[in-house]
N, C-alpha and C. Protein backbone atom coordinates (compact mmCIF):
# COMPACT_ATOMS: atom_id res chain seq x y z
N UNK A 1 -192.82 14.49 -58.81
CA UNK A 1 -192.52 15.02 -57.49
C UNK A 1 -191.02 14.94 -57.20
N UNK A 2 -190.44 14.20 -58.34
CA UNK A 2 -188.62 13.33 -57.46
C UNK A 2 -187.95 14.89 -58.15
N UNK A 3 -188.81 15.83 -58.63
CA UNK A 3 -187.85 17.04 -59.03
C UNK A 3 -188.07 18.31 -58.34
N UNK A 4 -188.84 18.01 -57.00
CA UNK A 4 -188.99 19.10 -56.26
C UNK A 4 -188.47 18.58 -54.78
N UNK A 5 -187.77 17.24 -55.00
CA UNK A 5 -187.23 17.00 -54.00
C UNK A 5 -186.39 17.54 -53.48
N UNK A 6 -185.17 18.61 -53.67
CA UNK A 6 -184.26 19.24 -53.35
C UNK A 6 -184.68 20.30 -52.70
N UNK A 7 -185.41 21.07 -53.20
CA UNK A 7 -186.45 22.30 -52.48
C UNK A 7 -187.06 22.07 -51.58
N UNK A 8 -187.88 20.87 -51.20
CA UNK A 8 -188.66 20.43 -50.47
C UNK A 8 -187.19 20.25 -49.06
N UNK A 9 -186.04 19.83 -49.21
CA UNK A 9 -184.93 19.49 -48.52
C UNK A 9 -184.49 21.08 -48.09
N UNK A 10 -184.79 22.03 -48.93
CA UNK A 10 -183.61 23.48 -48.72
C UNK A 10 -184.59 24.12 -47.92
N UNK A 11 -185.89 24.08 -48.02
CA UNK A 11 -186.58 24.57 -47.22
C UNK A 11 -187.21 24.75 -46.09
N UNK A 12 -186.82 23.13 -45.88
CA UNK A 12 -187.10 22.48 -44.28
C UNK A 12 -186.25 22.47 -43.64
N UNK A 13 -184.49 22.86 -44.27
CA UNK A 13 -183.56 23.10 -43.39
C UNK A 13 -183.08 24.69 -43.13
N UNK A 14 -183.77 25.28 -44.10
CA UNK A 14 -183.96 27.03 -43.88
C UNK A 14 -184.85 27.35 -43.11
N UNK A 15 -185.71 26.68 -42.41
CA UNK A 15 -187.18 26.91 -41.54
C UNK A 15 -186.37 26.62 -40.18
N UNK A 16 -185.78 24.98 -40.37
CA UNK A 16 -185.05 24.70 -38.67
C UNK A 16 -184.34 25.63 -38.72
N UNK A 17 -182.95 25.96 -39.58
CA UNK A 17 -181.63 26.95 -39.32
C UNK A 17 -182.33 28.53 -38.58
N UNK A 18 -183.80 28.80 -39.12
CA UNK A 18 -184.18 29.82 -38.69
C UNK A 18 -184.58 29.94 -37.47
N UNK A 19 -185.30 29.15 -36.82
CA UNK A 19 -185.84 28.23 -35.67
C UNK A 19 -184.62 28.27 -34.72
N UNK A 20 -183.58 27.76 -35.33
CA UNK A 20 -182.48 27.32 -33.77
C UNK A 20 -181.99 28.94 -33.92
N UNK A 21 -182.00 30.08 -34.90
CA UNK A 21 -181.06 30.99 -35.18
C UNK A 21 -182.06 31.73 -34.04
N UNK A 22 -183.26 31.96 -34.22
CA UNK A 22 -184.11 32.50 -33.41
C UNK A 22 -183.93 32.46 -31.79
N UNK A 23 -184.15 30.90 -31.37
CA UNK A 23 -183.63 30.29 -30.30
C UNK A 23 -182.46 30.69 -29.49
N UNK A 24 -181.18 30.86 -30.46
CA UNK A 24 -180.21 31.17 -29.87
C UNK A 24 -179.92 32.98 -29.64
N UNK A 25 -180.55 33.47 -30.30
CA UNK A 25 -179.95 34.81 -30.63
C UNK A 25 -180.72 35.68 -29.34
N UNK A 26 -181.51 34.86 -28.77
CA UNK A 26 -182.43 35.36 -27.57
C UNK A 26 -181.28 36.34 -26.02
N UNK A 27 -181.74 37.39 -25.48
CA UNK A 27 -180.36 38.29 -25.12
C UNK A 27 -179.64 36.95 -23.84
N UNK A 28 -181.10 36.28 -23.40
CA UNK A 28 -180.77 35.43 -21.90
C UNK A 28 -180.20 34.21 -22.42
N UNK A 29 -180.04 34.40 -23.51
CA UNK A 29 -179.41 32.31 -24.02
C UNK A 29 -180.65 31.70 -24.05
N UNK A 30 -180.13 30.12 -24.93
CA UNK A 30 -181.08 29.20 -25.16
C UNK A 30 -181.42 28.69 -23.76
N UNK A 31 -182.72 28.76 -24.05
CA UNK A 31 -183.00 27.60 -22.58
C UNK A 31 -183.93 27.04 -22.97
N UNK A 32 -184.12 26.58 -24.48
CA UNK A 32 -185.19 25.56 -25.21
C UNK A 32 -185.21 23.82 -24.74
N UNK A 33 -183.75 23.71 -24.59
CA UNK A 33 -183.47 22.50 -24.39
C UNK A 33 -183.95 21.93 -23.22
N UNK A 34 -183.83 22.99 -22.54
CA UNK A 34 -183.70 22.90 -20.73
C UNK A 34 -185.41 23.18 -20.74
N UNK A 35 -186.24 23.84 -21.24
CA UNK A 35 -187.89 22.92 -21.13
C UNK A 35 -188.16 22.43 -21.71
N UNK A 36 -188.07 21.95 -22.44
CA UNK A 36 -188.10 20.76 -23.48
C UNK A 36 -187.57 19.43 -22.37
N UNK A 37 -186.33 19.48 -21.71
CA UNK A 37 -186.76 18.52 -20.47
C UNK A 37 -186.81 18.61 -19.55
N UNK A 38 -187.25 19.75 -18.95
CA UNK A 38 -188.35 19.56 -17.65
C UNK A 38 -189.92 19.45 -18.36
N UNK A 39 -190.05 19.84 -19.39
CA UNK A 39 -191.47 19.19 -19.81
C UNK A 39 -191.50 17.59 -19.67
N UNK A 40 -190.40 17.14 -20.00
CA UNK A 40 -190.67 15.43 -20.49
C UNK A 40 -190.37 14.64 -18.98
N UNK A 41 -189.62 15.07 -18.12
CA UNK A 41 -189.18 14.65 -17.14
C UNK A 41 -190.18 15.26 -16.18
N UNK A 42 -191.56 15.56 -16.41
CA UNK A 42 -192.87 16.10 -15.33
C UNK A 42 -193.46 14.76 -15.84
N UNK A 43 -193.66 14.31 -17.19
CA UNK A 43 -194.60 12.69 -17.20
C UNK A 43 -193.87 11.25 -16.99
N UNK A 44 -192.59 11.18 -16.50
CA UNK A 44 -191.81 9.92 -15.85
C UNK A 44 -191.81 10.28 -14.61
N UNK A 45 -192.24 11.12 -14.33
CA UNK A 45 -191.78 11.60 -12.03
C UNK A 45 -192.60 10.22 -11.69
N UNK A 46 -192.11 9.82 -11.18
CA UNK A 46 -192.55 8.72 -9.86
C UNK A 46 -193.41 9.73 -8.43
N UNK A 47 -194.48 9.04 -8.91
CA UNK A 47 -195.39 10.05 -7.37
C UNK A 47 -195.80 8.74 -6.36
């Protein structure tokens, strides 16, 4: 397996690079970040 380790590395960073390329290339801008925390900051609210 220690010889498919490099591939296993090029491919999981060609999947994210595609992922954030996707993300960003959107016409209104990223705003992944920005629900990503208002998702996380809806289960710490103090009620």
């Amino acid at each position: 397996m220690a010889e498919y380790d490099a591939l296993i590395v090029f491919l999981l960073s060609a999947v994210l690079m595609i992922f954030y390329i996707y993300i960003e290339a959107r016409p209104k801008g990223s705003n992944f970040i920005g629900n990503v925390k208002s998702t996380i900051s809806r289960f710490f609210r103090k009620r």
